[in-house]
PDB file of N, CA and C in Angstrom:
ATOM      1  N   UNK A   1     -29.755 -36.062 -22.099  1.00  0.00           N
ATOM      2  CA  UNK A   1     -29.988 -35.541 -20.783  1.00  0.00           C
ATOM      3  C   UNK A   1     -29.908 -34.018 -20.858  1.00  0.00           C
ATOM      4  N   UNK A   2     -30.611 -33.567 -20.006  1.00  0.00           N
ATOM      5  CA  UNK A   2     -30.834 -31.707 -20.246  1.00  0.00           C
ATOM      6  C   UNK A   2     -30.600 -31.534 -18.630  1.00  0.00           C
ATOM      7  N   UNK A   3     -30.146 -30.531 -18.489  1.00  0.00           N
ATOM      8  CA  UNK A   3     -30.193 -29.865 -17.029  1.00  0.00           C
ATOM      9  C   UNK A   3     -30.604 -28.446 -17.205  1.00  0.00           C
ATOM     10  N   UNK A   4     -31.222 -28.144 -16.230  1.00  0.00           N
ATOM     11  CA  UNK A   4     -31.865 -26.644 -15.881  1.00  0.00           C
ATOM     12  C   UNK A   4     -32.015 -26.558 -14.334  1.00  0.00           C
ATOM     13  N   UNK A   5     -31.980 -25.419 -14.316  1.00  0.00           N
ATOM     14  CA  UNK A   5     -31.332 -24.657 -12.716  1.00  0.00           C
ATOM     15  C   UNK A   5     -33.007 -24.677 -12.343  1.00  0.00           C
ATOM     16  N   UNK A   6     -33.033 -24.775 -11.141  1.00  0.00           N
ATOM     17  CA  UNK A   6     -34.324 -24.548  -9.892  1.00  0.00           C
ATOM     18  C   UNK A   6     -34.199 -23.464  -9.797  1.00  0.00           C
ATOM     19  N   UNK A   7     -35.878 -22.912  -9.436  1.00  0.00           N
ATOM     20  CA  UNK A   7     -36.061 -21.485  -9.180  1.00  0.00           C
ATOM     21  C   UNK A   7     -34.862 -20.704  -8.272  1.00  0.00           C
ATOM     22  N   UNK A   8     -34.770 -21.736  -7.624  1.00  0.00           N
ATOM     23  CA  UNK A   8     -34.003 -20.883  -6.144  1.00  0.00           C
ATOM     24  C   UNK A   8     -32.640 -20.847  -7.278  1.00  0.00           C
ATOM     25  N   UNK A   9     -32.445 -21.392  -7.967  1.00  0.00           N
ATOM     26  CA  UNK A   9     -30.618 -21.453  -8.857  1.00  0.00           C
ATOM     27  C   UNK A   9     -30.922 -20.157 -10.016  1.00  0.00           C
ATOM     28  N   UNK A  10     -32.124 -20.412 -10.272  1.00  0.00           N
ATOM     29  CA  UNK A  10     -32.197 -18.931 -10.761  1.00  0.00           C
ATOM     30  C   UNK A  10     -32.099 -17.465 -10.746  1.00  0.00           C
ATOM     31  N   UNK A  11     -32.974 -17.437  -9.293  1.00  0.00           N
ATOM     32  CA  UNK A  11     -32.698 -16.428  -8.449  1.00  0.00           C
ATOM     33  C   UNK A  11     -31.335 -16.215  -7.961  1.00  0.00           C
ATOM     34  N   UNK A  12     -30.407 -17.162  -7.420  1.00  0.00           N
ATOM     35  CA  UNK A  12     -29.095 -17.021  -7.331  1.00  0.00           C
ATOM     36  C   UNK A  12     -27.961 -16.607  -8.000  1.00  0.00           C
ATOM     37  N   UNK A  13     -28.572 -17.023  -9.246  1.00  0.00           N
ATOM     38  CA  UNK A  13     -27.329 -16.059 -10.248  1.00  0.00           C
ATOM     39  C   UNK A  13     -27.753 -15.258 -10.699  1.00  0.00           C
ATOM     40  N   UNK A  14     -29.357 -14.801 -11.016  1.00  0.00           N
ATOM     41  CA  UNK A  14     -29.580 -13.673 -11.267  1.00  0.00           C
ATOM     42  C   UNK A  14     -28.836 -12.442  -9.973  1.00  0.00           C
ATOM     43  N   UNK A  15     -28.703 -12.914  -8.810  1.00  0.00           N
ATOM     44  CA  UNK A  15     -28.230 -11.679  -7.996  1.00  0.00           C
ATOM     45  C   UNK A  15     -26.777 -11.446  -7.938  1.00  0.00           C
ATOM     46  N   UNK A  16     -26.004 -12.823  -8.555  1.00  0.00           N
ATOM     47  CA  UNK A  16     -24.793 -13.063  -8.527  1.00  0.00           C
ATOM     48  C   UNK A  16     -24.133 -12.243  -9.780  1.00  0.00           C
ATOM     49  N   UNK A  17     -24.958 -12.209 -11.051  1.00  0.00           N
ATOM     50  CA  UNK A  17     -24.881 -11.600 -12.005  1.00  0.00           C
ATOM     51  C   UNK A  17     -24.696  -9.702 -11.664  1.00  0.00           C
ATOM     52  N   UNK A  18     -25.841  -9.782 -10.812  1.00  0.00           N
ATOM     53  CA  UNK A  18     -26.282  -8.180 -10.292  1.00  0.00           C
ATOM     54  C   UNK A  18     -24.918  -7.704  -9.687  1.00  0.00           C
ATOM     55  N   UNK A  19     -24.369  -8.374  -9.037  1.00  0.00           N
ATOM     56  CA  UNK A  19     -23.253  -8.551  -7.895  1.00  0.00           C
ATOM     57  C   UNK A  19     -22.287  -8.206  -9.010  1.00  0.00           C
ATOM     58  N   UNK A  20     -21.688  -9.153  -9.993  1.00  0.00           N
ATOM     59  CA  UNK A  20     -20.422  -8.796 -10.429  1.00  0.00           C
ATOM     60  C   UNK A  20     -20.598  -7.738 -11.702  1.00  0.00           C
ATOM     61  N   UNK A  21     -21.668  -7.523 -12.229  1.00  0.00           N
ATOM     62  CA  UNK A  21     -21.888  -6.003 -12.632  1.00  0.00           C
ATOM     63  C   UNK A  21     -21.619  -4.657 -11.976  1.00  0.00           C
ATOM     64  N   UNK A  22     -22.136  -4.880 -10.940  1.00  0.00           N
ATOM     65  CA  UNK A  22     -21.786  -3.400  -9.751  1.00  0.00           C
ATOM     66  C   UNK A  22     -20.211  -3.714  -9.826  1.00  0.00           C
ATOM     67  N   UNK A  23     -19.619  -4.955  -9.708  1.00  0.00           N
ATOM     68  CA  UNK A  23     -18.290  -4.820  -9.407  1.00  0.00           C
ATOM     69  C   UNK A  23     -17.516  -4.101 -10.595  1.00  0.00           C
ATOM     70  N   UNK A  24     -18.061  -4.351 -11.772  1.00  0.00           N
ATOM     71  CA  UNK A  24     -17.275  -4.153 -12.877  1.00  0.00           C
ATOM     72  C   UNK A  24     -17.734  -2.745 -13.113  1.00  0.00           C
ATOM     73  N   UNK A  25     -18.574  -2.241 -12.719  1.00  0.00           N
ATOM     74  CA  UNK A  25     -18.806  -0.563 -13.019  1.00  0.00           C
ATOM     75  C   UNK A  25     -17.879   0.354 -12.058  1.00  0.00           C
ATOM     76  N   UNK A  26     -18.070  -0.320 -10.460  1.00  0.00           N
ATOM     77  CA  UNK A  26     -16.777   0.265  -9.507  1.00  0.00           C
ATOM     78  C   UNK A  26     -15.123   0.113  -9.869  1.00  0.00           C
ATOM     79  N   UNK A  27     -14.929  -1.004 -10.048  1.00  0.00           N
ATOM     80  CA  UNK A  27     -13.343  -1.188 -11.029  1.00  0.00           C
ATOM     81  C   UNK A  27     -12.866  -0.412 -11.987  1.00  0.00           C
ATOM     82  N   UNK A  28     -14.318   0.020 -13.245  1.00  0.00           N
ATOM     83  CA  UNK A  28     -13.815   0.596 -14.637  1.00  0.00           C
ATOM     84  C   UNK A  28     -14.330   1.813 -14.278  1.00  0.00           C
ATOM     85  N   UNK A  29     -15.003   2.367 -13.417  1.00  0.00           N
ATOM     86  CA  UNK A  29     -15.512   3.812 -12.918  1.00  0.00           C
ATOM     87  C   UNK A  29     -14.396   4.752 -13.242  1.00  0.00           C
ATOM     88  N   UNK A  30     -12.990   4.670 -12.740  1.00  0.00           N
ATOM     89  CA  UNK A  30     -11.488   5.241 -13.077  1.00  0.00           C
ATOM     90  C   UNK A  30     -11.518   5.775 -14.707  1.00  0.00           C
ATOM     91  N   UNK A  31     -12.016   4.288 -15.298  1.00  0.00           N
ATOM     92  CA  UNK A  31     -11.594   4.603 -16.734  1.00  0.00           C
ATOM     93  C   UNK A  31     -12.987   4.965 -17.676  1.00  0.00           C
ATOM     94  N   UNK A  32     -13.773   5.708 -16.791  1.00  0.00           N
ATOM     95  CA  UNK A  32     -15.216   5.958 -17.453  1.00  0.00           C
ATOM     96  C   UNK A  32     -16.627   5.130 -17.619  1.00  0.00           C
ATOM     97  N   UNK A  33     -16.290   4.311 -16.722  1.00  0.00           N
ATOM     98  CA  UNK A  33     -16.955   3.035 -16.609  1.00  0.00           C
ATOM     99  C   UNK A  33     -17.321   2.039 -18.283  1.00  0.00           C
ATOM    100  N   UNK A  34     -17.932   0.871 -17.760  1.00  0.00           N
ATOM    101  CA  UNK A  34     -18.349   0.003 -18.378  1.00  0.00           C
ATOM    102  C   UNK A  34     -17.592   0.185 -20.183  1.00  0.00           C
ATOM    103  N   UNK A  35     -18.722   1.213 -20.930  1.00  0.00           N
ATOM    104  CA  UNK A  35     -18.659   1.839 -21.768  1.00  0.00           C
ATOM    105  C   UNK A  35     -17.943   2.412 -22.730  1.00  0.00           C
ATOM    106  N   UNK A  36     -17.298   2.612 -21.893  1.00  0.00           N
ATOM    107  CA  UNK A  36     -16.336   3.882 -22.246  1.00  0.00           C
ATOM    108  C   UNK A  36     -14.942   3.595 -23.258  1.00  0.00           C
ATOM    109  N   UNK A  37     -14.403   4.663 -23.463  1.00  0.00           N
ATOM    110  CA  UNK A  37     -13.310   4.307 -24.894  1.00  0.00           C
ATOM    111  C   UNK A  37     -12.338   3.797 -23.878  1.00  0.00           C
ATOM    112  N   UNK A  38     -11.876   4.233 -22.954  1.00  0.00           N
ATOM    113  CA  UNK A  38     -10.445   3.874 -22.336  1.00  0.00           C
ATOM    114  C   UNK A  38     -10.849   2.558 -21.849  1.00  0.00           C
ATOM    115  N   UNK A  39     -12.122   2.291 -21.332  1.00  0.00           N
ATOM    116  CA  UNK A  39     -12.391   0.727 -20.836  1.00  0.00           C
ATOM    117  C   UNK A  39     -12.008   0.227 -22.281  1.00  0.00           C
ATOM    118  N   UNK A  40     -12.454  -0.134 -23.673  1.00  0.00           N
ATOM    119  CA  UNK A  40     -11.951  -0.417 -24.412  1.00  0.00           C
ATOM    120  C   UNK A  40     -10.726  -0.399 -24.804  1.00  0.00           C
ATOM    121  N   UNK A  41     -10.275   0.265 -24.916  1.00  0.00           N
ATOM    122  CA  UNK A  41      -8.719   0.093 -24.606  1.00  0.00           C
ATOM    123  C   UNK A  41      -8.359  -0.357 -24.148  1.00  0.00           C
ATOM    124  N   UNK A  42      -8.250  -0.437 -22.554  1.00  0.00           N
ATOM    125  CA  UNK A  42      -8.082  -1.060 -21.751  1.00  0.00           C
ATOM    126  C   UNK A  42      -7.954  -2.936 -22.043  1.00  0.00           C
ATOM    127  N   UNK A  43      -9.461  -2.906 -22.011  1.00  0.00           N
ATOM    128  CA  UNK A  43      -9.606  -4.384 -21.973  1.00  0.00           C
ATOM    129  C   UNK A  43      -8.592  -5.132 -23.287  1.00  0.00           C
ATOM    130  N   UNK A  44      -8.274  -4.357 -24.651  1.00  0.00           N
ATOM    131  CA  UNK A  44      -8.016  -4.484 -25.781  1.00  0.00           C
ATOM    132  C   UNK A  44      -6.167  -4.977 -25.320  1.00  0.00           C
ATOM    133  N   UNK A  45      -5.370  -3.735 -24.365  1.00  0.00           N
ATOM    134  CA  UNK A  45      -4.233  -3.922 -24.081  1.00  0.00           C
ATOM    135  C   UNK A  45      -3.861  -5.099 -23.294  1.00  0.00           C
ATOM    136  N   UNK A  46      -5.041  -5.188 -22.492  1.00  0.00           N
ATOM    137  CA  UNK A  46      -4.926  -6.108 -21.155  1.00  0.00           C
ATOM    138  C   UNK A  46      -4.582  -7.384 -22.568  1.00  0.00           C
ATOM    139  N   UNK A  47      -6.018  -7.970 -23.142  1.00  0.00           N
ATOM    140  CA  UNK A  47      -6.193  -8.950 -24.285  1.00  0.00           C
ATOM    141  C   UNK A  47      -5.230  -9.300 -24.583  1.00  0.00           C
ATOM    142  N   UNK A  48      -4.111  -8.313 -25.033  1.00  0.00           N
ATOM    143  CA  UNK A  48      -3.021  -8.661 -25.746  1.00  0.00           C
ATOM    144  C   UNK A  48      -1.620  -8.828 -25.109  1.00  0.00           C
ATOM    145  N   UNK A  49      -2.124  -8.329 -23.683  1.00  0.00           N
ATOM    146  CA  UNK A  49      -0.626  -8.726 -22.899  1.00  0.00           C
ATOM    147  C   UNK A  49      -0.953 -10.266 -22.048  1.00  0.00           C
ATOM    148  N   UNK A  50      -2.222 -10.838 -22.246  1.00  0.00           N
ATOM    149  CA  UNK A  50      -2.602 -11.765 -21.818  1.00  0.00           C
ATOM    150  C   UNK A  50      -2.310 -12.911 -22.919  1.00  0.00           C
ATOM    151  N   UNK A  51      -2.452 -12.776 -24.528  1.00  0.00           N
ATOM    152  CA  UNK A  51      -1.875 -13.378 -25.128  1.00  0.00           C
ATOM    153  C   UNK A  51      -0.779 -13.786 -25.864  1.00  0.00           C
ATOM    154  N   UNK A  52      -0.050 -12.766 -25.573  1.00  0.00           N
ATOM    155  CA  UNK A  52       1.641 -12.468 -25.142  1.00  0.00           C
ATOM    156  C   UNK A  52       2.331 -13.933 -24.960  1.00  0.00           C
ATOM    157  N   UNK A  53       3.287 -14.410 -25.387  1.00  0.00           N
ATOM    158  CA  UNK A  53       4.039 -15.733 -24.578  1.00  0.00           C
ATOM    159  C   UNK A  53       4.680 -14.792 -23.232  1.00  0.00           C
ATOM    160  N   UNK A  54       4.624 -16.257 -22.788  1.00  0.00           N
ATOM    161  CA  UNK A  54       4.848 -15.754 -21.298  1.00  0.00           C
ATOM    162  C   UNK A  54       6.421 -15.340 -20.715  1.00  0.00           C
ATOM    163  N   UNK A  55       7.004 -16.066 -21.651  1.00  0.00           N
ATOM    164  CA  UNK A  55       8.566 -15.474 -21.689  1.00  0.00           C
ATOM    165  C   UNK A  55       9.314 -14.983 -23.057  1.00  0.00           C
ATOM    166  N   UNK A  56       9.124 -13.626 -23.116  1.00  0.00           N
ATOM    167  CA  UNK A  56       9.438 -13.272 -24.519  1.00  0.00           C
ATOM    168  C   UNK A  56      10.693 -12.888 -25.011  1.00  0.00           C
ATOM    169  N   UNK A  57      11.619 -13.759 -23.759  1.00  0.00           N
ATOM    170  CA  UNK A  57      13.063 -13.854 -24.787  1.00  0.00           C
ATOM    171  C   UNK A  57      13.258 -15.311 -24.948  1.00  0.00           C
ATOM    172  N   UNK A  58      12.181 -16.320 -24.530  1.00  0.00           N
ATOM    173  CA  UNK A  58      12.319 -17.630 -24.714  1.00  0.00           C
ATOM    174  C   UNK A  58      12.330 -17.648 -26.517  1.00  0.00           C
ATOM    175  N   UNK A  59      11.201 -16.717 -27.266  1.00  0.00           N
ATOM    176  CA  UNK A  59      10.895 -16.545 -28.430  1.00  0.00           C
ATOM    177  C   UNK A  59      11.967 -15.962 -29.493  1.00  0.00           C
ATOM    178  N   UNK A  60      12.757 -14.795 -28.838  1.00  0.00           N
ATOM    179  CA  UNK A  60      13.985 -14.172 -29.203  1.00  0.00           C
ATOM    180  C   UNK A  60      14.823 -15.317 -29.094  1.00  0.00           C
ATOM    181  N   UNK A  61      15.169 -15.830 -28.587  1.00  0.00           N
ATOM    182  CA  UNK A  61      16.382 -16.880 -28.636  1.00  0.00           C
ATOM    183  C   UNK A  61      15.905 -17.812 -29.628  1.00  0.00           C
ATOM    184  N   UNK A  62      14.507 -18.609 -29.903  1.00  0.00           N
ATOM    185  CA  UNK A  62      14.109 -19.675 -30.955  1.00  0.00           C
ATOM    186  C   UNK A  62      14.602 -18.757 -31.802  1.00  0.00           C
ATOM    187  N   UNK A  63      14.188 -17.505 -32.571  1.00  0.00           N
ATOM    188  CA  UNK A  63      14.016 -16.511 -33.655  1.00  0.00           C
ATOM    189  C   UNK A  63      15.625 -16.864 -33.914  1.00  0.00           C
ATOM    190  N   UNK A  64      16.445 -16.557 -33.524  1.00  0.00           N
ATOM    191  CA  UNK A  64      18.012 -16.198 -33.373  1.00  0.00           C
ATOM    192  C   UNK A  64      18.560 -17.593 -33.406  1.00  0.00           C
ATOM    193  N   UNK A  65      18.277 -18.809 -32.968  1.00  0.00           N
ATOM    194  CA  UNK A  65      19.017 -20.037 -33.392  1.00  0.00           C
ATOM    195  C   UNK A  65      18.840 -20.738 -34.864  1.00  0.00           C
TER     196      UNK A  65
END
């Protein structure tokens, strides 16, 4: 079985796409937009505090028993 989007589903995320692009150029605009080294950074720090355990003396205490 295959699925594919109708014109009108096409058109819809093509503008939806358009939509959260503008959003992401107004958000990272601060940090030079899109492009830019500090957006890299950025996204790089965010990355890694996102894959972080979520309680990091739960980890200190395993380490230590």
């Amino acid at each position: 079985m295959q699925l594919a989007l109708t014109e009108q589903g096409r058109e819809v995320s093509a503008r939806a796409i358009t939509v959260v692009h503008g959003l992401l150029q107004q958000l990272l605009e601060p940090l030079g937009g899109l492009d830019s080294a500090r957006t890299r950074d950025f996204t790089r720090d965010l990355t890694a505090l996102l894959d972080a355990p979520r309680d990091p003396f739960s980890q200190n205490e395993t380490e230590q028993s």
